[in-house]
C-alpha atoms as a PDB file:
ATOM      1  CA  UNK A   1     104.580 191.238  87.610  1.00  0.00           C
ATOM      2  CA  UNK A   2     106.981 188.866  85.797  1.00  0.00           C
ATOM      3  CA  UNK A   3     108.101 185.482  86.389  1.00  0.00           C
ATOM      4  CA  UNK A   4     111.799 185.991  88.080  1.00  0.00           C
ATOM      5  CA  UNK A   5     112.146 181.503  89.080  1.00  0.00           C
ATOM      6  CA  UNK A   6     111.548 178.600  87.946  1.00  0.00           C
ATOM      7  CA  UNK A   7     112.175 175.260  89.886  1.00  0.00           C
ATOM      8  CA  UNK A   8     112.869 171.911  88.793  1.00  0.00           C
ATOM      9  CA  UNK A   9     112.264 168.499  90.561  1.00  0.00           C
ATOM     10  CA  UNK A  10     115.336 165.951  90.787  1.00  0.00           C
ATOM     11  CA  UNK A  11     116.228 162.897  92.026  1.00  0.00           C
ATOM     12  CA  UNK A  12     119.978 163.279  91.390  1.00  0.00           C
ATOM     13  CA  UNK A  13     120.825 166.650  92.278  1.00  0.00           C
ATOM     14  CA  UNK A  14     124.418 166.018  91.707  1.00  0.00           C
ATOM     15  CA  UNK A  15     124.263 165.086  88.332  1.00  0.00           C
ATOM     16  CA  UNK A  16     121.474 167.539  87.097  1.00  0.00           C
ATOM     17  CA  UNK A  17     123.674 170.299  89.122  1.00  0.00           C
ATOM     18  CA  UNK A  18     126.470 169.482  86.693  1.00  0.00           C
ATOM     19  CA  UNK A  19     124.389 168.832  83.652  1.00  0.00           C
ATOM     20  CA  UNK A  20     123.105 172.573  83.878  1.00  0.00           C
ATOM     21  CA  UNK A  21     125.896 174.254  84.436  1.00  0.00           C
ATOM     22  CA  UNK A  22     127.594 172.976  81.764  1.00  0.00           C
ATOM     23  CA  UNK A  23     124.479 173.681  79.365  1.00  0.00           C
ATOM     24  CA  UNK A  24     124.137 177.193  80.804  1.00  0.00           C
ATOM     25  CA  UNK A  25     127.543 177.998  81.303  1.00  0.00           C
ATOM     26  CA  UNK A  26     127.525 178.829  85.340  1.00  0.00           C
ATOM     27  CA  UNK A  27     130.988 178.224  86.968  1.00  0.00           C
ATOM     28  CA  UNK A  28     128.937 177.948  90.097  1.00  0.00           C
ATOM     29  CA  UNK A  29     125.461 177.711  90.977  1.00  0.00           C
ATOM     30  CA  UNK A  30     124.348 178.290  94.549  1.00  0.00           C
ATOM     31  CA  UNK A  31     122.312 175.462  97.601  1.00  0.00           C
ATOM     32  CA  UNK A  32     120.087 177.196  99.916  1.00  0.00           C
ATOM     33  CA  UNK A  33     120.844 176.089 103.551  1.00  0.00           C
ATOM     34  CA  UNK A  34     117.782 176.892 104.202  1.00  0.00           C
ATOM     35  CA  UNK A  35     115.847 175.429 102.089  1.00  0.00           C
ATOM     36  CA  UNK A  36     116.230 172.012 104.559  1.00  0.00           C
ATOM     37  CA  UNK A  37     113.208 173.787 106.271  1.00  0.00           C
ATOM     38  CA  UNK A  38     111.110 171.850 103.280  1.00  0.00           C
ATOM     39  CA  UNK A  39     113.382 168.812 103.475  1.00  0.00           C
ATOM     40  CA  UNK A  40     115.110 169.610 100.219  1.00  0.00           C
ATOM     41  CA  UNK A  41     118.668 170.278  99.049  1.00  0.00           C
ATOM     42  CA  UNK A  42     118.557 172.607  96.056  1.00  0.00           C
ATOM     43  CA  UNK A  43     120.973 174.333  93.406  1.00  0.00           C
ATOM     44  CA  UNK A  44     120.627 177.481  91.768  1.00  0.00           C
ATOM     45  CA  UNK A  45     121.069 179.098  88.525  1.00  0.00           C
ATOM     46  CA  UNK A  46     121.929 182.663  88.330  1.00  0.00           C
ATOM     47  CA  UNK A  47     120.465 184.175  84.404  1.00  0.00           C
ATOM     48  CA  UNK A  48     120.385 187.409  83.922  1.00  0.00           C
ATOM     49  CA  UNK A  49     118.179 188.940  86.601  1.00  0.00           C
ATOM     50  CA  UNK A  50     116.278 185.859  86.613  1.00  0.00           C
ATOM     51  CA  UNK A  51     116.949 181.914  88.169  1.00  0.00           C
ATOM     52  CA  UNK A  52     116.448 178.498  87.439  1.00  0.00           C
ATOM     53  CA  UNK A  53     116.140 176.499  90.278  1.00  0.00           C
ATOM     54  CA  UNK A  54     116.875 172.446  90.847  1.00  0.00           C
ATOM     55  CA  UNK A  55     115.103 171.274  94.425  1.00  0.00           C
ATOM     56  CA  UNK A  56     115.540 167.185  95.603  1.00  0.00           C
ATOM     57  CA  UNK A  57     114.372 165.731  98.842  1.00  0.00           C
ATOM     58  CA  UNK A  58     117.166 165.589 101.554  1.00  0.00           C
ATOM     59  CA  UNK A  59     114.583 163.554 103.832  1.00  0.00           C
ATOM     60  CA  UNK A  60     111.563 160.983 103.474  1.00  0.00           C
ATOM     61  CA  UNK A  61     107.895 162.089 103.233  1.00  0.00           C
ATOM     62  CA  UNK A  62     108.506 165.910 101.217  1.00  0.00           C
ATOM     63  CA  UNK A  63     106.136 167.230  98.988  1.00  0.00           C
ATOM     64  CA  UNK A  64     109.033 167.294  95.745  1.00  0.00           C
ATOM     65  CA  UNK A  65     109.752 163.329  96.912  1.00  0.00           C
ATOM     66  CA  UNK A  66     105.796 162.945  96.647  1.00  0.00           C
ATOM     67  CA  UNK A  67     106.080 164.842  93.026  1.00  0.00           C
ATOM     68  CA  UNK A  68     108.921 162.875  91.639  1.00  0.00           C
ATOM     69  CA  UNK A  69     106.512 159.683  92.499  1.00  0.00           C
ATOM     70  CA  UNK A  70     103.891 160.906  91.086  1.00  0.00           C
ATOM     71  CA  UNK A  71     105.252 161.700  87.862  1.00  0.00           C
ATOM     72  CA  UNK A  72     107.747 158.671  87.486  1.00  0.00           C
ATOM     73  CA  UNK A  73     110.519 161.189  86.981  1.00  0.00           C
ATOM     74  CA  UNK A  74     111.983 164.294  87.076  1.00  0.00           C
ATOM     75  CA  UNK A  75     110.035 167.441  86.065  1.00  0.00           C
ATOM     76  CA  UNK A  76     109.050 171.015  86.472  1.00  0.00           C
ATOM     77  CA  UNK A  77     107.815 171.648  90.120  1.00  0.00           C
ATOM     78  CA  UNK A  78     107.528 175.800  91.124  1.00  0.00           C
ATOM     79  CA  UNK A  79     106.794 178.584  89.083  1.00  0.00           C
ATOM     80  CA  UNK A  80     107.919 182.062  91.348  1.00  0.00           C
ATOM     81  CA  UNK A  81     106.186 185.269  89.552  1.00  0.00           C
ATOM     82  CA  UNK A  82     107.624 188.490  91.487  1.00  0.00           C
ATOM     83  CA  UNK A  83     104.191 191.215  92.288  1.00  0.00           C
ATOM     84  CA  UNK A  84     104.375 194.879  94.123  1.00  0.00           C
ATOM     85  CA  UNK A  85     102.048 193.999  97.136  1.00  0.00           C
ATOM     86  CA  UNK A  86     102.284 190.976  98.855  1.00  0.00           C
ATOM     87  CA  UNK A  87      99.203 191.593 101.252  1.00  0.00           C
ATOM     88  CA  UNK A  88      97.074 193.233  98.374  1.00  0.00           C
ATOM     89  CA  UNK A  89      97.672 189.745  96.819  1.00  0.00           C
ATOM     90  CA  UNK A  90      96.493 188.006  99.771  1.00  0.00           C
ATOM     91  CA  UNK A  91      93.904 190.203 100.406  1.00  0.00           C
ATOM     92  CA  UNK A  92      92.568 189.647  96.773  1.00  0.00           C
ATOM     93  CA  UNK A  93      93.065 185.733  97.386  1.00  0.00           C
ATOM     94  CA  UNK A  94      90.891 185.684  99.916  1.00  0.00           C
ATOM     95  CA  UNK A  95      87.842 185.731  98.081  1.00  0.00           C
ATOM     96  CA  UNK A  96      88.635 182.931  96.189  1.00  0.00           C
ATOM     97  CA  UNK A  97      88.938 179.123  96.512  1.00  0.00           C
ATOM     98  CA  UNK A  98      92.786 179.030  95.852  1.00  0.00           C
ATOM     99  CA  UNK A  99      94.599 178.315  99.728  1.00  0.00           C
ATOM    100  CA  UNK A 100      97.821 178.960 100.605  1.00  0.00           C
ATOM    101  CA  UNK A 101     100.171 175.984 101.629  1.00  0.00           C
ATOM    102  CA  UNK A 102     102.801 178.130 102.648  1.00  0.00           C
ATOM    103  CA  UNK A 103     103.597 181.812 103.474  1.00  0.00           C
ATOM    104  CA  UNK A 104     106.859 183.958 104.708  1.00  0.00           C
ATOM    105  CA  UNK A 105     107.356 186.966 105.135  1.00  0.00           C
ATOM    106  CA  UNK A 106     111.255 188.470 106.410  1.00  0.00           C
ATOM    107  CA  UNK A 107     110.418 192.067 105.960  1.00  0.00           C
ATOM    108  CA  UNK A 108     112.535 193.149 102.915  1.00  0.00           C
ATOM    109  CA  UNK A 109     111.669 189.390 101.083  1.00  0.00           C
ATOM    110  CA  UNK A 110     107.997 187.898 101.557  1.00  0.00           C
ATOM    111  CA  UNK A 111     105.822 185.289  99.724  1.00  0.00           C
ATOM    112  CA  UNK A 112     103.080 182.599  99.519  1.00  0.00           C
ATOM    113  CA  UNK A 113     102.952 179.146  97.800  1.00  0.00           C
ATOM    114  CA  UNK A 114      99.392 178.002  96.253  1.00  0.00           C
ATOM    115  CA  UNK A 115      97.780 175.109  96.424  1.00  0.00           C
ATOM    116  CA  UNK A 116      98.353 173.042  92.727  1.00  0.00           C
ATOM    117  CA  UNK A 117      95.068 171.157  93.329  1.00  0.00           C
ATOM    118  CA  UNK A 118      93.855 174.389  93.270  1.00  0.00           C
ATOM    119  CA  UNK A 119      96.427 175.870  90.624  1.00  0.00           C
ATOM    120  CA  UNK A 120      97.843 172.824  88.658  1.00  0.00           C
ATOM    121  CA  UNK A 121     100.489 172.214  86.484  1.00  0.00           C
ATOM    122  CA  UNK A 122     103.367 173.086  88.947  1.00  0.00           C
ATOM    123  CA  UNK A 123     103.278 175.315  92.571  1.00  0.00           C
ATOM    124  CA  UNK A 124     102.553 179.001  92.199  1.00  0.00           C
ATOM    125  CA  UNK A 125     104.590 181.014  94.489  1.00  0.00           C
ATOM    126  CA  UNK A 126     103.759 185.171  94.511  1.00  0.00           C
ATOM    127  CA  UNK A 127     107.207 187.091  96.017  1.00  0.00           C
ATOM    128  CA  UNK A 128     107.533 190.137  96.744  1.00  0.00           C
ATOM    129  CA  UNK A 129     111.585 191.818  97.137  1.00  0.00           C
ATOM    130  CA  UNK A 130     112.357 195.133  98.462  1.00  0.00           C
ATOM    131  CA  UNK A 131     114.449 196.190  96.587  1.00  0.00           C
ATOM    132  CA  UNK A 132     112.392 195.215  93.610  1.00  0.00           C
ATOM    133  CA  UNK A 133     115.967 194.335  91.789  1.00  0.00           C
ATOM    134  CA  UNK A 134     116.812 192.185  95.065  1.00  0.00           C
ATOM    135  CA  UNK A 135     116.405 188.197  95.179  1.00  0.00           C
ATOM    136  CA  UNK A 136     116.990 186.753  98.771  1.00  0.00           C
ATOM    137  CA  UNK A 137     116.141 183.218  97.464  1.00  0.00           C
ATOM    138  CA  UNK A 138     119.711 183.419  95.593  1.00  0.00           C
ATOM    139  CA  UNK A 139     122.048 184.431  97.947  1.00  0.00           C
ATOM    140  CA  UNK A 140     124.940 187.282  98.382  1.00  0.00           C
ATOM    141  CA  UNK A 141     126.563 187.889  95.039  1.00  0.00           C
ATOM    142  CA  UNK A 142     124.402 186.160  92.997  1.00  0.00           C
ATOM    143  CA  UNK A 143     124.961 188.543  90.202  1.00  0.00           C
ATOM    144  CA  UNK A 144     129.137 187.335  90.308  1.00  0.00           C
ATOM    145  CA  UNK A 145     127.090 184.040  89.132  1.00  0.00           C
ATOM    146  CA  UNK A 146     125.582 185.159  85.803  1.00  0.00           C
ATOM    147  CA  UNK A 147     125.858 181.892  83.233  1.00  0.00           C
ATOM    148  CA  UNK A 148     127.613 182.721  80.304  1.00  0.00           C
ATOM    149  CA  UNK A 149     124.917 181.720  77.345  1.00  0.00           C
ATOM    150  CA  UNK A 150     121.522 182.718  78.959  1.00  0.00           C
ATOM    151  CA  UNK A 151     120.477 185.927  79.820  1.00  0.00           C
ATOM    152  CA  UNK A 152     116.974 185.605  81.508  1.00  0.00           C
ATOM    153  CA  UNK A 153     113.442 183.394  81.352  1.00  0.00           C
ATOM    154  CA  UNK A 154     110.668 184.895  78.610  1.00  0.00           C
ATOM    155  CA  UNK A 155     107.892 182.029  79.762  1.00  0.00           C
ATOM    156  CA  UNK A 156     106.689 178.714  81.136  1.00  0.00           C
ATOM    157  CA  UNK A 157     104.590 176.149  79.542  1.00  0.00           C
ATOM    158  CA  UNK A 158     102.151 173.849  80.833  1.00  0.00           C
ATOM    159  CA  UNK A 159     100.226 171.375  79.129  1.00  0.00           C
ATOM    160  CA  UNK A 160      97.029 169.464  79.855  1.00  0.00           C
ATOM    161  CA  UNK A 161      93.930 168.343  78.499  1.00  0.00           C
ATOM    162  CA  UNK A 162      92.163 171.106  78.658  1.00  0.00           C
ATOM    163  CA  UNK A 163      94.361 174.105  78.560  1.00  0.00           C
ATOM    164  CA  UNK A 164      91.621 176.301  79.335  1.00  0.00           C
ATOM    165  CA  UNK A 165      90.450 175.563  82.267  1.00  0.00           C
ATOM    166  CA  UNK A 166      93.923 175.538  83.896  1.00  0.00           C
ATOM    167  CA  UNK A 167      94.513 178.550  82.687  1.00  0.00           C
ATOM    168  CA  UNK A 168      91.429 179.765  84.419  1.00  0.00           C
ATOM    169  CA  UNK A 169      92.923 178.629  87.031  1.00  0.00           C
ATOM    170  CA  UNK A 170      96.477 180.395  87.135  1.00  0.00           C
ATOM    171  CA  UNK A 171      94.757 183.588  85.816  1.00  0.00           C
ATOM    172  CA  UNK A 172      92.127 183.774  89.005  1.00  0.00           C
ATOM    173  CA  UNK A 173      96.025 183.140  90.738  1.00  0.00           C
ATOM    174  CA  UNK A 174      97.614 186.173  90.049  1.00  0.00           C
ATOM    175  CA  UNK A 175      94.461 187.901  89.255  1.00  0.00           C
ATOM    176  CA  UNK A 176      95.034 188.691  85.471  1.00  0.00           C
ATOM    177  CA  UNK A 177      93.095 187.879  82.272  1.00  0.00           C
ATOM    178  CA  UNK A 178      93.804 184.744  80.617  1.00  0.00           C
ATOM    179  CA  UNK A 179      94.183 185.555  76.227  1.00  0.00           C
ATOM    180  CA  UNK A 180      93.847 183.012  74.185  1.00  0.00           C
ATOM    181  CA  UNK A 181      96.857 183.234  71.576  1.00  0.00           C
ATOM    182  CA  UNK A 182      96.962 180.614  68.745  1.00  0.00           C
ATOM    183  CA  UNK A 183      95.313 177.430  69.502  1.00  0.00           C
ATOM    184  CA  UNK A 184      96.130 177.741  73.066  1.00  0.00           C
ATOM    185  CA  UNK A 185      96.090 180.312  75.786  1.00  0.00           C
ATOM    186  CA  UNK A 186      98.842 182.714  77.908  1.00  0.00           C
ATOM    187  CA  UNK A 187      99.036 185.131  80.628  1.00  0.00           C
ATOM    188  CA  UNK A 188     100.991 188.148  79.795  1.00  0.00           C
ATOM    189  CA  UNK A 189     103.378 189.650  82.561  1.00  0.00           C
ATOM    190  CA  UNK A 190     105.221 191.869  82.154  1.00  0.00           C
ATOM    191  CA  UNK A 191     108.384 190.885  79.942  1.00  0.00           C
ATOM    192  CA  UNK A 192     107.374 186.964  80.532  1.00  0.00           C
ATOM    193  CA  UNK A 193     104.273 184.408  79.770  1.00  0.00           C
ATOM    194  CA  UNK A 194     102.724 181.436  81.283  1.00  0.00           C
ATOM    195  CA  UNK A 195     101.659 179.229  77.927  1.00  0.00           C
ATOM    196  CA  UNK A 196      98.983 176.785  78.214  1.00  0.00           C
ATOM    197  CA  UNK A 197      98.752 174.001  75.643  1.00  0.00           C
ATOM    198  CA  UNK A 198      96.828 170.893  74.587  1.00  0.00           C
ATOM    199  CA  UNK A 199      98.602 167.593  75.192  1.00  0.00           C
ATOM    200  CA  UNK A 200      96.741 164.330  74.531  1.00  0.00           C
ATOM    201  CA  UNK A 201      99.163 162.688  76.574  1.00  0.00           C
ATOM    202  CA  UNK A 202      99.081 164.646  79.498  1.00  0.00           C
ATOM    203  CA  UNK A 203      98.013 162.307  82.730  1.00  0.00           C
ATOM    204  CA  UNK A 204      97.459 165.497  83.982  1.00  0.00           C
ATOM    205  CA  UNK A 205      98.682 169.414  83.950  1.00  0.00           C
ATOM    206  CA  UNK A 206     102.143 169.977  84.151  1.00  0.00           C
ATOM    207  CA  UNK A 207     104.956 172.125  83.124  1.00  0.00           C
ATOM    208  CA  UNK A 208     107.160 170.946  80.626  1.00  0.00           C
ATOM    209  CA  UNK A 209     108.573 173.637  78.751  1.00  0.00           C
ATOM    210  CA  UNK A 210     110.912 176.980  79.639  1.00  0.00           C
ATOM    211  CA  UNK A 211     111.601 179.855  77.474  1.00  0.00           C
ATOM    212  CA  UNK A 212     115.223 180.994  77.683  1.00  0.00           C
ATOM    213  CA  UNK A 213     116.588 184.097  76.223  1.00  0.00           C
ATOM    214  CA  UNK A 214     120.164 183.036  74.675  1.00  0.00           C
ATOM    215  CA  UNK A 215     123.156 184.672  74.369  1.00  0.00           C
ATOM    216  CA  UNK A 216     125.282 181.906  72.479  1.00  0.00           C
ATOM    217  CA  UNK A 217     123.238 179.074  70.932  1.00  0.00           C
ATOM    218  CA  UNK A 218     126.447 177.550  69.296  1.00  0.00           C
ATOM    219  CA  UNK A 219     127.920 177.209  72.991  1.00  0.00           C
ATOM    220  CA  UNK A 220     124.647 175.783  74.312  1.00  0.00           C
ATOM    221  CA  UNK A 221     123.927 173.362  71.396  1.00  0.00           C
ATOM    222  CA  UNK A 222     127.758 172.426  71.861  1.00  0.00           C
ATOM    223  CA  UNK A 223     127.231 171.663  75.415  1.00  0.00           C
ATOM    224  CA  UNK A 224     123.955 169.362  75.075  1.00  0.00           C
ATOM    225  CA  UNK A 225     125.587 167.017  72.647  1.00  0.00           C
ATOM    226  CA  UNK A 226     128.880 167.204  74.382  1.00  0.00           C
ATOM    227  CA  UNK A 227     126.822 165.528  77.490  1.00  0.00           C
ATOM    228  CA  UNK A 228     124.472 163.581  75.534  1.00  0.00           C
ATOM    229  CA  UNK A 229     121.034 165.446  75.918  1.00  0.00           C
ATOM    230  CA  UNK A 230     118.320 164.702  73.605  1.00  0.00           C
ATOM    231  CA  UNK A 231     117.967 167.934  71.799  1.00  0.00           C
ATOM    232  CA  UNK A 232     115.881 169.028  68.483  1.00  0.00           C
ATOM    233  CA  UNK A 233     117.327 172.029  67.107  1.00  0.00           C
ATOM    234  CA  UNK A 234     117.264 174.485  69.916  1.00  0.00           C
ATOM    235  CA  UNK A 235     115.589 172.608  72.358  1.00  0.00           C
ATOM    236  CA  UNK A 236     116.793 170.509  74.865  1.00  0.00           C
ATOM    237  CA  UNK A 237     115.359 167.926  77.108  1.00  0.00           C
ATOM    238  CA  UNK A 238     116.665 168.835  81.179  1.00  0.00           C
ATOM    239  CA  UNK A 239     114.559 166.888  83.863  1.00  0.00           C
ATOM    240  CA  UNK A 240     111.921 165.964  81.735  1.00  0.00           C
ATOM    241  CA  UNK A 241     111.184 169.476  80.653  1.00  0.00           C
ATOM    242  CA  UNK A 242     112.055 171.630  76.762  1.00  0.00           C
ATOM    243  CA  UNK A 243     114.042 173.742  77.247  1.00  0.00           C
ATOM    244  CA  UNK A 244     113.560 176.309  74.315  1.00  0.00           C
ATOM    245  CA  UNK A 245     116.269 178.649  73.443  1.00  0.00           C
ATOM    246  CA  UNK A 246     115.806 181.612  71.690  1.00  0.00           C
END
């Protein structure tokens, strides 16, 4: 179990598509035809073995349209965490309160989206690939895509006010034990972690912070100022969400 996607909300897809590439260093990212099915146009980040994912509405009335309103802005919208078993999963799931807004299943690629009343702080999706190493979501070649400075995601944050109890939440999810760790709490999987923080600010849960493994933080800090995102050090401000490079 590891977390092998994370998607972002947008309301300019264009210009975040750009913004990221740059600050990743993909000469191409890939759009989903069919991700119209949700009314959304999307881009997508190949890192590593891993993929960052930008979604925008394409049509009135979609659930990411609904987000961006919500929030008042761009932010982080899916978290995809890759299991063995699908159907053990679901099987599991069923004696809990969590539904499932969304299921498909094409034989070698399957997977369910949560609800995030039920799970909030962003949409949990559980995917199963056969191959394991295989990632329909990104297309053919998506390892010719690699960006140059990031080689993978190591976690997610969310933050609410009461970190606790929605990590209770994710943790009855994917069916692991929440730890606490520091003055906050995670859920270890695998090589990655889903953080869960205090934030007195927080309206309510949501993610809004991503854990990238770097390969060149000169090229990356380069690249933020050279396009004028607000950055601290070696974090940097995409869509409303840190990113953290380490």
């Amino acid at each position: 179990m590891r977390i092998r996607q994370v998607a972002l909300a947008a309301s300019d897809l264009e210009k975040t598509d750009a913004t990221l590439r740059h600050l990743l260093g993909c000469d191409e990212s890939y759009a989903d035809p069919e991700i119209i099915y949700f009314g959304l146009d999307n881009r997508l980040y190949t890192l590593g073995d891993t993929f960052l994912e930008v979604v925008s509405p394409a049509q009135p009335n979609t659930a990411a349209g609904r987000f961006l309103d919500r929030r008042g802005g761009d932010g982080g919208y899916m978290v995809i965490v890759q299991i063995e078993n699908l159907a053990q999963e679901q099987a599991r799931l069923v004696g809990t309160a969590i539904r499932t807004v969304f299921a498909d299943d094409r034989g070698n690629a399957k997977a369910i989206h949560l609800h995030p009343k039920d799970v909030p702080g962003a949409i949990p999706s559980l995917d199963e690939m056969t191959p394991a190493e295989s990632w329909l979501w990104a297309g053919d070649g998506w390892e010719q895509r690699a960006g140059r400075y990031v080689r993978g995601i190591l976690a997610v944050e969310i933050r609410s006010l009461d970190p606790k109890a929605t990590g209770l939440c994710w943790a009855e999810a994917y069916g692991i034990e929440l730890m606490q760790a520091g003055n906050g709490w995670r859920l270890e999987m695998g090589v990655s972690d889903i953080r869960f923080v205090f934030d007195a600010a927080a309206v309510a849960p949501a993610l809004m912070a991503i854990d990238f493994d770097a390969v060149d933080l000169s090229a990356i800090c380069t690249a933020a100022d050279n396009i004028g995102l607000e950055r601290k050090g070696h974090i940097v401000t995409v869509c409303g969400v840190d990113f953290n490079f380490l």
